[in-house]
Protein backbone atom coordinates (compact mmCIF):
# COMPACT_ATOMS: atom_id res chain seq x y z
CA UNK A 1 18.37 3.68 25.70
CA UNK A 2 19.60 6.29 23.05
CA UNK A 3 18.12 6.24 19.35
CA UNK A 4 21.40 4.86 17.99
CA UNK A 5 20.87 1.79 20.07
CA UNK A 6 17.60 1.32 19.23
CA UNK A 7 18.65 1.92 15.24
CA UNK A 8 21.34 -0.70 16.06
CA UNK A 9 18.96 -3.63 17.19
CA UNK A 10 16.66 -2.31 14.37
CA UNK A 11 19.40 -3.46 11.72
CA UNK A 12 19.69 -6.64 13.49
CA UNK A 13 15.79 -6.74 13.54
CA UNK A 14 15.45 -5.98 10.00
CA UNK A 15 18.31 -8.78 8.83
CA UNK A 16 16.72 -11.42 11.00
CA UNK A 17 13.27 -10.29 8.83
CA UNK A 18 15.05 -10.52 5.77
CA UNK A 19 16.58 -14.01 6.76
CA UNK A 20 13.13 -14.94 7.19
CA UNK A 21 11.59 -13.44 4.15
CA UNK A 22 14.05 -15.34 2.40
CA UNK A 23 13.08 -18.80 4.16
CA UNK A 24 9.60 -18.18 3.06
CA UNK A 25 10.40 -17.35 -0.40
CA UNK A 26 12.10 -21.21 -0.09
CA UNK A 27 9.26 -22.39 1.38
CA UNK A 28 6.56 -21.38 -1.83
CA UNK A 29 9.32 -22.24 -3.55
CA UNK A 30 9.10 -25.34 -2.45
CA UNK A 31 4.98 -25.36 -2.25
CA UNK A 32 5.04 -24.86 -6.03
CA UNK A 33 7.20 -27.51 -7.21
CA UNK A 34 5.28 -29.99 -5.04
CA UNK A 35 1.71 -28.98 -6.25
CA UNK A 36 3.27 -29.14 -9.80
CA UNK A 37 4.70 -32.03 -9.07
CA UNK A 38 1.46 -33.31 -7.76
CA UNK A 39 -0.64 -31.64 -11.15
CA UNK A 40 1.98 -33.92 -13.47
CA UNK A 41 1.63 -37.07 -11.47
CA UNK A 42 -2.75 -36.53 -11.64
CA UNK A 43 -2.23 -35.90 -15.56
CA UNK A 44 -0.45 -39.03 -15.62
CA UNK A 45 -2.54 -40.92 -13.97
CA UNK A 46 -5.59 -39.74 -15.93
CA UNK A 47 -3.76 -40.60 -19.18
CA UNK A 48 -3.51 -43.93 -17.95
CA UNK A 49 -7.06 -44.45 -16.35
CA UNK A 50 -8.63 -42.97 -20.01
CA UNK A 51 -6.13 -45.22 -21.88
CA UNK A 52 -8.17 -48.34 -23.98
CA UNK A 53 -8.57 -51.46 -21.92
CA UNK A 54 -6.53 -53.56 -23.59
CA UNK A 55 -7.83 -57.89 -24.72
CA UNK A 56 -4.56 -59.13 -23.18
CA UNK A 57 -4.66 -60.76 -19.36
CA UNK A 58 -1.18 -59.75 -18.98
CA UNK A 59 -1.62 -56.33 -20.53
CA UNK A 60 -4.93 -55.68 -18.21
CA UNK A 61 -2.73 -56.77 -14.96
CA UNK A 62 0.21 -54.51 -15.77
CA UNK A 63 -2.13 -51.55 -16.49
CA UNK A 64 -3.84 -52.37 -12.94
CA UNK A 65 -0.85 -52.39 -11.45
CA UNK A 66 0.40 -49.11 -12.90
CA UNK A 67 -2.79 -47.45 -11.60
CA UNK A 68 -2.21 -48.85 -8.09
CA UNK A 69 1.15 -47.22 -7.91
CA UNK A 70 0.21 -44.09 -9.38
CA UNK A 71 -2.77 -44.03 -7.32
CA UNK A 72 -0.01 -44.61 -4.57
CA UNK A 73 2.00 -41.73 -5.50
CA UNK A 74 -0.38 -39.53 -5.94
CA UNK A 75 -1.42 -39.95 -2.30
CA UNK A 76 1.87 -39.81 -1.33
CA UNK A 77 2.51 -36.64 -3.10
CA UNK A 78 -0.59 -34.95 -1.71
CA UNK A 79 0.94 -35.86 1.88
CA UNK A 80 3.82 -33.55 0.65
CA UNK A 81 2.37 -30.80 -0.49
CA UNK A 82 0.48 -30.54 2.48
CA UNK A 83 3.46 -30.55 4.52
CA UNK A 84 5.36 -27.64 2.01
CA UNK A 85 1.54 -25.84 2.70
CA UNK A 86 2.48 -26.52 6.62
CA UNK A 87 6.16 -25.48 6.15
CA UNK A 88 5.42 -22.36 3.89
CA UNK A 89 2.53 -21.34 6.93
CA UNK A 90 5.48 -21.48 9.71
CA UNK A 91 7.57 -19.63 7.52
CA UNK A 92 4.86 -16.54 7.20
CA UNK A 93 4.47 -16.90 11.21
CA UNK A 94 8.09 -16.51 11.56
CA UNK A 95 8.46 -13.28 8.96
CA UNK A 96 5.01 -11.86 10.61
CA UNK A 97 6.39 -12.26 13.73
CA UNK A 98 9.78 -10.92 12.70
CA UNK A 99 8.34 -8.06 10.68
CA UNK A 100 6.06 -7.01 13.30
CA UNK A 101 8.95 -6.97 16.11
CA UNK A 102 10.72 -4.41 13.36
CA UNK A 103 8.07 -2.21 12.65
CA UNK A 104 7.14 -2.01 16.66
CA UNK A 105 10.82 -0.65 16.89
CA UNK A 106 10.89 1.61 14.42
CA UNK A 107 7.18 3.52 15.56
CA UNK A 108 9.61 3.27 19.28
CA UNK A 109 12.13 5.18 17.58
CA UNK A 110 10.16 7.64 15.89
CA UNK A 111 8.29 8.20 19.28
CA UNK A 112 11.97 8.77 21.22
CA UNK A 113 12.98 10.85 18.35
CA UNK A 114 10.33 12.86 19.24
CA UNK A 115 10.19 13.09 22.42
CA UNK A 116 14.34 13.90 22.57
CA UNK A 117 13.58 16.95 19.86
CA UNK A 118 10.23 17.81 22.64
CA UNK A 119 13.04 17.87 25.30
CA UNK A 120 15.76 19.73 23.37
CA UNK A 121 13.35 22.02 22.59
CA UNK A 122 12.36 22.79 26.01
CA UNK A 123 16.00 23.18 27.26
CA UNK A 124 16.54 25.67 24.45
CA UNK A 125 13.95 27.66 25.94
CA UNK A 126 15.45 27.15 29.45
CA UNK A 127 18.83 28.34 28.36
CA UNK A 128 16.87 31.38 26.54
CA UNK A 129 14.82 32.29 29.52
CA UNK A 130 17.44 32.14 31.59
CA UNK A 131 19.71 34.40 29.24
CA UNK A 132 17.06 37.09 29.33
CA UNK A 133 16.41 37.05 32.85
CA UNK A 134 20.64 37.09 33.37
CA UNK A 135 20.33 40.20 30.80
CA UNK A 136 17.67 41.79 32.12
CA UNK A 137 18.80 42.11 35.74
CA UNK A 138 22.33 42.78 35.04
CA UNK A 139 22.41 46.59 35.58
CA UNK A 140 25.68 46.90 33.25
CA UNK A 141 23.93 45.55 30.18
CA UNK A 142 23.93 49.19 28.71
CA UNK A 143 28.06 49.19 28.79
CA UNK A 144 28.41 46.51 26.35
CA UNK A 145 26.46 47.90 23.29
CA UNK A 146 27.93 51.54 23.61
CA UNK A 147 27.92 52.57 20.31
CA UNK A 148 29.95 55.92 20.52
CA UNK A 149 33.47 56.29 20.35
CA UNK A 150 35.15 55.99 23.43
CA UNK A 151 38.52 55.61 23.06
């Protein structure tokens, strides 16, 4: 395979990378809006659990009730943010994977880029041997470079 195929699936390599750096970037993205999420909803309900107990029946069982469901979702958000956590970690698998594939390609290239110039180099010297030996066994090599006037 020539170097200009191999740069060819490179820039397909390198946009299927960038397609998944980008799905990462969604991912914390997403990981950081649930854990604030998460951060405002425990400040809430600590403003509620360190709020006065109020005399009132009524007023006791609606602040109970407010705890349960914030207790609630609380839990509930903590089952999201792990998922975003387990998300965002399949995301980095994907770009390592990804990333790795493109840098394997392009030390491949490198190494056929140098092992073409190795093998250019050596059929330069080939022609240029075989120019000199030509030259040096032609017995009319003299006749060429006459350098008086002959004419």
């Amino acid at each position: 395979m020539s170097v200009k195929r191999f740069q060819r699936l490179l820039k397909i390599r390198e946009a299927q990378e960038n397609e998944s750096a980008v799905a990462l970037a969604t991912r914390l993205a997403d990981l950081n809006q649930a854990e604030a999420q998460q951060a405002q909803l425990t400040d809430y309900q600590n403003s509620y659990l360190n709020a006065p107990i109020p005399n009132d029946a009524h007023l006791i069982k609606q602040l109970s009730l407010m705890h349960h469901q914030l207790r609630e979702a609380v839990q509930q958000q903590e089952l999201r943010v792990a998922a975003a956590q387990n998300r965002l970690e399949q995301a980095r698998a994907v770009w390592m994977e990804r990333h790795q594939a493109s840098r394997s390609l392009e030390k491949l290239i490198e190494r056929r880029r140098r092992f073409d110039a190795v093998g250019e180099g050596r059929r330069q010297q080939r022609e240029l041997d075989m120019w000199a030996t030509r030259w040096a066994s032609n017995p009319d090599r003299d006749s060429g470079f006459s350098t008086s006037d002959e004419g």
